[in-house]
N, C-alpha and C. Protein backbone atom coordinates (compact mmCIF):
# COMPACT_ATOMS: atom_id res chain seq x y z
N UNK A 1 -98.71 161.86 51.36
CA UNK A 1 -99.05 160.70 50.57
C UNK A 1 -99.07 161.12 49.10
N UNK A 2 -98.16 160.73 48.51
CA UNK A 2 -98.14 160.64 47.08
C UNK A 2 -99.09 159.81 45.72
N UNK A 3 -99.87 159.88 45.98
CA UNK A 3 -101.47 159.33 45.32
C UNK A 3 -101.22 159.46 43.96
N UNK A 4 -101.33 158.67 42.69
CA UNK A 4 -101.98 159.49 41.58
C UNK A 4 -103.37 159.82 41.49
N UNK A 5 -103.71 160.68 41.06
CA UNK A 5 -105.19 161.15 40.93
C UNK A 5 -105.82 160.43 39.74
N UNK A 6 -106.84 159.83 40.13
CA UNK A 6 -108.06 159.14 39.39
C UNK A 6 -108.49 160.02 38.04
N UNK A 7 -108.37 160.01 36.95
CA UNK A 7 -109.21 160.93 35.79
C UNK A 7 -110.42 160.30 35.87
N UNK A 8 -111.73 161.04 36.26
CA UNK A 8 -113.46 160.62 36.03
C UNK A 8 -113.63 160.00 34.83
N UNK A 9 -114.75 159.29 34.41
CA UNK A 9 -114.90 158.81 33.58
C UNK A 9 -115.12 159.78 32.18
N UNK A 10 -114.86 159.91 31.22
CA UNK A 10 -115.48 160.51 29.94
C UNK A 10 -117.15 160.81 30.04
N UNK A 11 -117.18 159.59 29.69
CA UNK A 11 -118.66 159.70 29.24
C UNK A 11 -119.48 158.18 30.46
N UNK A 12 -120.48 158.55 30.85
CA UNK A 12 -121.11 157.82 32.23
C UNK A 12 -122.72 157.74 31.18
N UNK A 13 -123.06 156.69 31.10
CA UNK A 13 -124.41 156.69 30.02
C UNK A 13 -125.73 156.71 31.24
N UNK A 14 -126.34 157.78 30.47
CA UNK A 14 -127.84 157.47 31.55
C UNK A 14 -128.92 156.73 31.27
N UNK A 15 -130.20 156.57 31.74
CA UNK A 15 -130.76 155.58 31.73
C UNK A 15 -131.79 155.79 30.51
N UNK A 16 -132.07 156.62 30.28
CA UNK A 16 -132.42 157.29 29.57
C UNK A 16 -131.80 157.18 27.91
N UNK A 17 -130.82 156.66 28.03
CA UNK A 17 -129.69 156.89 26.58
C UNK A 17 -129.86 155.21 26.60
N UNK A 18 -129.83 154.57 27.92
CA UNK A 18 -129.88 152.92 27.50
C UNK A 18 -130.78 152.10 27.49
N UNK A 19 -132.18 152.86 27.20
CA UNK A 19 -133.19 152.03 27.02
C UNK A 19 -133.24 152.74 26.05
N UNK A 20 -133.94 152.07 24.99
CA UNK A 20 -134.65 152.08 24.04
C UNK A 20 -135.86 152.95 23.63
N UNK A 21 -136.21 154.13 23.01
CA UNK A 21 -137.71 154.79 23.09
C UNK A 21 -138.71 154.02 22.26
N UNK A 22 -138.19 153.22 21.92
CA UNK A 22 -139.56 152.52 21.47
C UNK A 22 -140.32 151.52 22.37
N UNK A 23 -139.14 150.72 23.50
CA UNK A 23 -139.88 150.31 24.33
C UNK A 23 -140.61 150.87 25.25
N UNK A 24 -140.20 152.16 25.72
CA UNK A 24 -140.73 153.18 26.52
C UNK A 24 -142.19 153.48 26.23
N UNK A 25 -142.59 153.43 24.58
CA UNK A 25 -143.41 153.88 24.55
C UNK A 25 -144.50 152.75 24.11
N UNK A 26 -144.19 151.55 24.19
CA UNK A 26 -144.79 150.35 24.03
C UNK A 26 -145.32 149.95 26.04
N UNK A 27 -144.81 150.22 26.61
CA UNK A 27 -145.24 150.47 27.92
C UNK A 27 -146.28 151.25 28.22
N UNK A 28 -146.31 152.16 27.50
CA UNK A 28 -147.20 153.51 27.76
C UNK A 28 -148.28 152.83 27.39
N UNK A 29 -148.61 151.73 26.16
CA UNK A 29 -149.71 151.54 25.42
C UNK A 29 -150.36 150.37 25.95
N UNK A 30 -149.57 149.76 26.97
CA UNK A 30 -150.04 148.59 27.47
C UNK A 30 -149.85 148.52 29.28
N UNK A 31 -150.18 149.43 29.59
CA UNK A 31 -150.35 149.47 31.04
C UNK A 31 -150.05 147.88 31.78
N UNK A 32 -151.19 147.12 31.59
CA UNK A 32 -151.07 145.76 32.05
C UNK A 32 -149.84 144.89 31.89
N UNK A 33 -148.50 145.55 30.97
CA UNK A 33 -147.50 144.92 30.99
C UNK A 33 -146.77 144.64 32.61
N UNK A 34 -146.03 143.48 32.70
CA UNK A 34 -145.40 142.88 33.69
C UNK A 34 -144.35 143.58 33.88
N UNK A 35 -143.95 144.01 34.89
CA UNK A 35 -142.46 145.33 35.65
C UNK A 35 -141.11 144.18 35.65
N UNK A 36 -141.52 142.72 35.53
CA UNK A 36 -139.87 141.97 35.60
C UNK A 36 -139.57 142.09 33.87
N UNK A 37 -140.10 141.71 33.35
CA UNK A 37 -139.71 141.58 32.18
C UNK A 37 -138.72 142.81 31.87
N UNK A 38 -139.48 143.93 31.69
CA UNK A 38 -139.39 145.17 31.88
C UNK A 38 -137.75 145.48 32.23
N UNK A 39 -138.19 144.99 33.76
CA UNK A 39 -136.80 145.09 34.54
C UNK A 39 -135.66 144.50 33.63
N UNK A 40 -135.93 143.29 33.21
CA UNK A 40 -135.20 142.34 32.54
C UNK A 40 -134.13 142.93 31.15
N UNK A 41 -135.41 143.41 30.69
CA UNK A 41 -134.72 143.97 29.09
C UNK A 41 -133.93 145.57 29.26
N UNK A 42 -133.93 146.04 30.54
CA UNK A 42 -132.86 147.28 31.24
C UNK A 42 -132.05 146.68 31.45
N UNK A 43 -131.74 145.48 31.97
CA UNK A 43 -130.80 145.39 32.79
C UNK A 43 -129.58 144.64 31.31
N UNK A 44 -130.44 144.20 30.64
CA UNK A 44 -129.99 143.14 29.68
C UNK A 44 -128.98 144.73 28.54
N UNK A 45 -129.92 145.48 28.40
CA UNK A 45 -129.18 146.61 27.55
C UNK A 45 -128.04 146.99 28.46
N UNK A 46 -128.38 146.61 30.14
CA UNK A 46 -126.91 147.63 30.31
C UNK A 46 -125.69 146.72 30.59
N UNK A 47 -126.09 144.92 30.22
CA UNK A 47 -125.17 144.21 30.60
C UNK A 47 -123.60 144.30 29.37
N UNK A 48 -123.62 144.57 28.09
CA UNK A 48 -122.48 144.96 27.57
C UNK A 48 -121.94 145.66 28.06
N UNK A 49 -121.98 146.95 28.49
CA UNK A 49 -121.70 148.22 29.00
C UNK A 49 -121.18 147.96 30.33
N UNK A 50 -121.53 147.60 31.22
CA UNK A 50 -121.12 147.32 32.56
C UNK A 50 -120.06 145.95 32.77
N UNK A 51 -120.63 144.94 31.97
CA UNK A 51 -119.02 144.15 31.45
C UNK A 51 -117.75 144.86 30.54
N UNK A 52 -117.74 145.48 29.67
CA UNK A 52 -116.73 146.47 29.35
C UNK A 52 -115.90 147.40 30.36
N UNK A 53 -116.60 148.10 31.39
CA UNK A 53 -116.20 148.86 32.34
C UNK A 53 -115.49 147.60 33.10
N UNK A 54 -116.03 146.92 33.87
CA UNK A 54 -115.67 145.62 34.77
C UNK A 54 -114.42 145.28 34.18
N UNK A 55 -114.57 145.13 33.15
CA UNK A 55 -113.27 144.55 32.05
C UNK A 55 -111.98 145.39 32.61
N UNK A 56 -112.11 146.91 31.98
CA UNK A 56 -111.68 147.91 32.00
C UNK A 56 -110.90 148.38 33.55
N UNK A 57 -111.90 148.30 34.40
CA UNK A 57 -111.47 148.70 35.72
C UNK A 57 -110.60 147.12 36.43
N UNK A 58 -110.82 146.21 35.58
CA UNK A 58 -110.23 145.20 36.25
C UNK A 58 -108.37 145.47 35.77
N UNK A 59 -108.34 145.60 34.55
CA UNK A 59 -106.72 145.84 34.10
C UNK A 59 -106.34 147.05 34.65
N UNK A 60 -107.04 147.82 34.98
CA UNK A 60 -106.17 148.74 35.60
C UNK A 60 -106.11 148.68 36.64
N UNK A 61 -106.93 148.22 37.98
CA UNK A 61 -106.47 147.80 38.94
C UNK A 61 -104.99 146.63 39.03
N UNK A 62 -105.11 146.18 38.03
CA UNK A 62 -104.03 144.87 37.86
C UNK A 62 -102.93 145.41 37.60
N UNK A 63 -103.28 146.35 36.83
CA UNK A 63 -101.99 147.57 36.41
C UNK A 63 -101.33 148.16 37.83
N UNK A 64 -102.17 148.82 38.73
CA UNK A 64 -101.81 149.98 39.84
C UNK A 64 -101.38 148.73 40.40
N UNK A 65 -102.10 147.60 40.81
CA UNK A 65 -101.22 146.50 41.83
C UNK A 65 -99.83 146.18 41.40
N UNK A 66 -99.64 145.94 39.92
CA UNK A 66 -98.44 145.23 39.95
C UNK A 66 -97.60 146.35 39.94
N UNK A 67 -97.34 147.76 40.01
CA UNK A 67 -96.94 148.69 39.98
C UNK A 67 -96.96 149.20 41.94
N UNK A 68 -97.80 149.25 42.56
CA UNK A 68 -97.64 148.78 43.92
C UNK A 68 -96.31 147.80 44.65
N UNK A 69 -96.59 146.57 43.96
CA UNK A 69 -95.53 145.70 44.22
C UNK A 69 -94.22 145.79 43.95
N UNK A 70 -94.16 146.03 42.50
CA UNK A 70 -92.77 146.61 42.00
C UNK A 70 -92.29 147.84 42.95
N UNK A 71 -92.89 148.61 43.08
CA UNK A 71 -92.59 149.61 43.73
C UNK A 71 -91.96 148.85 45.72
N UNK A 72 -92.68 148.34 46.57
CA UNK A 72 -92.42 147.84 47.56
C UNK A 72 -91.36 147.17 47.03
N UNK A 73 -90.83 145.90 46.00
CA UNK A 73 -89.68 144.91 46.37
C UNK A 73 -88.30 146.26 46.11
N UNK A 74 -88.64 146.95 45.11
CA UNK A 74 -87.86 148.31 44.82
C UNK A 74 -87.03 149.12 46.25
N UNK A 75 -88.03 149.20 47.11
CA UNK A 75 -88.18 150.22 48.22
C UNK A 75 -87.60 148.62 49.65
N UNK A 76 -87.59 147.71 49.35
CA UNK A 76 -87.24 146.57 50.42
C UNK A 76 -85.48 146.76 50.68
């Protein structure tokens, strides 16, 4: 099977790099804060980032398919 090989990503951001340290430490000071919110404003920092990739992995799948196909009517 003649595969091309996948190149890994560059750079993979951790969770750590996509929150914020100031909110981190605004947590620390208020114990009684609510865990959705919380949840909320993580998920919200990593929603650019994970739509870019989505973006990203979508054209190149679109890429390898239509390159798939070409290849099969080629090979018919």
């Amino acid at each position: 099977m003649n595969t091309p090989t996948r190149q890994p990503p560059r750079f993979v951001p951790t969770l750590t790099e996509m929150v914020d340290a100031p909110d981190l430490r605004q947590t620390k000071t208020h114990p009684n804060l609510e865990v959705e919110p919380l949840i909320a404003a993580i998920c919200q920092q990593f929603h650019p980032l994970l739509a870019q990739h989505l973006h990203e992995f979508n054209a190149r799948m679109q890429s390898d398919i239509e390159l798939l196909v070409r290849q099969a009517v080629m090979d018919a």
